[in-house]
Protein backbone atom coordinates (compact mmCIF):
# COMPACT_ATOMS: atom_id res chain seq x y z
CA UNK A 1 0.00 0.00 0.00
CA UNK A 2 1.66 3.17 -0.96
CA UNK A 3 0.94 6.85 0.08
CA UNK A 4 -1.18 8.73 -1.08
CA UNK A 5 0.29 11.35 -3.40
CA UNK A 6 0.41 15.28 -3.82
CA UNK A 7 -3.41 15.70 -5.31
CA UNK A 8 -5.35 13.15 -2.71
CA UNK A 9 -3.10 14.79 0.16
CA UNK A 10 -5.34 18.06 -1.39
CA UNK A 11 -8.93 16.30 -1.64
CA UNK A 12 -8.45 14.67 1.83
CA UNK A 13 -7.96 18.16 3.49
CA UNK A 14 -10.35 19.73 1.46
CA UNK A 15 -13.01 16.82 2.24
CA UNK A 16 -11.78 17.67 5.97
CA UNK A 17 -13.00 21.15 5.88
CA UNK A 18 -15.89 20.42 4.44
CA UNK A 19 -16.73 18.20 7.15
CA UNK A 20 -15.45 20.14 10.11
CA UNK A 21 -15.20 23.86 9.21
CA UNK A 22 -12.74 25.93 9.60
CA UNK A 23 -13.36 27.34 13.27
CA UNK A 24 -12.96 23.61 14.52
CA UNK A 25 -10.18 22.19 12.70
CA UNK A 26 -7.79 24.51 15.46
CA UNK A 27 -9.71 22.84 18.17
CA UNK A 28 -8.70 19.49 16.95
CA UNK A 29 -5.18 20.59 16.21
CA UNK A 30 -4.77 21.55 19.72
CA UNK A 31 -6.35 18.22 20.93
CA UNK A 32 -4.32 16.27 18.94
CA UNK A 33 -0.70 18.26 20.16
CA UNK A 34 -1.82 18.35 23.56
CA UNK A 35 -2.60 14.02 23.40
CA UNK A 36 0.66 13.98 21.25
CA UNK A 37 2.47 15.26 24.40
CA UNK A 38 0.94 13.61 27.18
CA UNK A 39 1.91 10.51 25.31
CA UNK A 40 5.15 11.50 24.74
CA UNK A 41 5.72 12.19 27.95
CA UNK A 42 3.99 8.85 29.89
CA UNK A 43 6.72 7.34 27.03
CA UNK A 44 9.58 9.06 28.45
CA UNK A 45 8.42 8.32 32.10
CA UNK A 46 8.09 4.14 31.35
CA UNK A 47 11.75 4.73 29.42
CA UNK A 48 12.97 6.54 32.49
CA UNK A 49 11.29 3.98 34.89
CA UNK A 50 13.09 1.19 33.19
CA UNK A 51 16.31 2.34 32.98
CA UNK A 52 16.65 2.99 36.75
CA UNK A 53 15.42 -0.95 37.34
CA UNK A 54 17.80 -1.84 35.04
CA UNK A 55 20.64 -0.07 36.30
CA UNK A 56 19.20 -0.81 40.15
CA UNK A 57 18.78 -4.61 38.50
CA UNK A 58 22.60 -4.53 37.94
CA UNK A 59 23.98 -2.76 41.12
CA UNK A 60 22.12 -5.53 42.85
CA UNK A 61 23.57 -8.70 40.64
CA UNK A 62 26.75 -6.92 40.41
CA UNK A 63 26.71 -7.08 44.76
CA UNK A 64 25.59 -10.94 44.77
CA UNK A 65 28.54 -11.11 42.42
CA UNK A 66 31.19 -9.64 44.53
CA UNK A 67 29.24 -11.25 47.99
CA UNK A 68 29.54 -15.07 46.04
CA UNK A 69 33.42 -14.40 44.67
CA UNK A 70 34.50 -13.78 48.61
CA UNK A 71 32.95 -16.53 49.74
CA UNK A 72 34.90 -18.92 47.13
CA UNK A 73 38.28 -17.60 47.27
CA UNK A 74 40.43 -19.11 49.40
CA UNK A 75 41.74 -16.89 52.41
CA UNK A 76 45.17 -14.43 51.32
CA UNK A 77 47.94 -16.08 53.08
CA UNK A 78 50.80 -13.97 54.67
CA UNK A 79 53.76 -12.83 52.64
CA UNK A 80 56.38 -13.85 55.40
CA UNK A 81 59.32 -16.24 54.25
CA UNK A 82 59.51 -18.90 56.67
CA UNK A 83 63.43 -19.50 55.48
């Protein structure tokens, strides 16, 4: 399916203003910026939301890590020479 070209851009917006008028095709500009933003920003919040679990999700393996790599090594012996 292809887009539409220059000529039924023209017909749809005319057909548009037919329908609507001018005095309410503003109203439904605004509408449609102000939902544009609110989704934009609930977007950004979930993307913001996720990367501090993530980067909480990894401070936290990163810990059990470290905490499971002391408990396996073997204790550091002294560096005296017993000669």
């Amino acid at each position: 399916m292809s887009m539409p070209g220059p000529y039924e851009l023209i017909i749809i917006l005319l057909i548009i203003l037919l329908l609507f008028g001018g005095r309410k095709i503003p109203e439904i500009a605004r509408g449609l910026g102000k939902g544009l933003r609110e989704f934009r920003k609930a977007r950004d919040e979930v993307m913001e939301e996720a990367r501090m679990d993530e980067e909480e999700n990894e401070q936290a393996s990163n810990k059990e890590f470290n905490a499971s790599r002391a408990e396996n090594e073997p204790p550091a012996e002294s560096e005296e020479n017993n000669d």
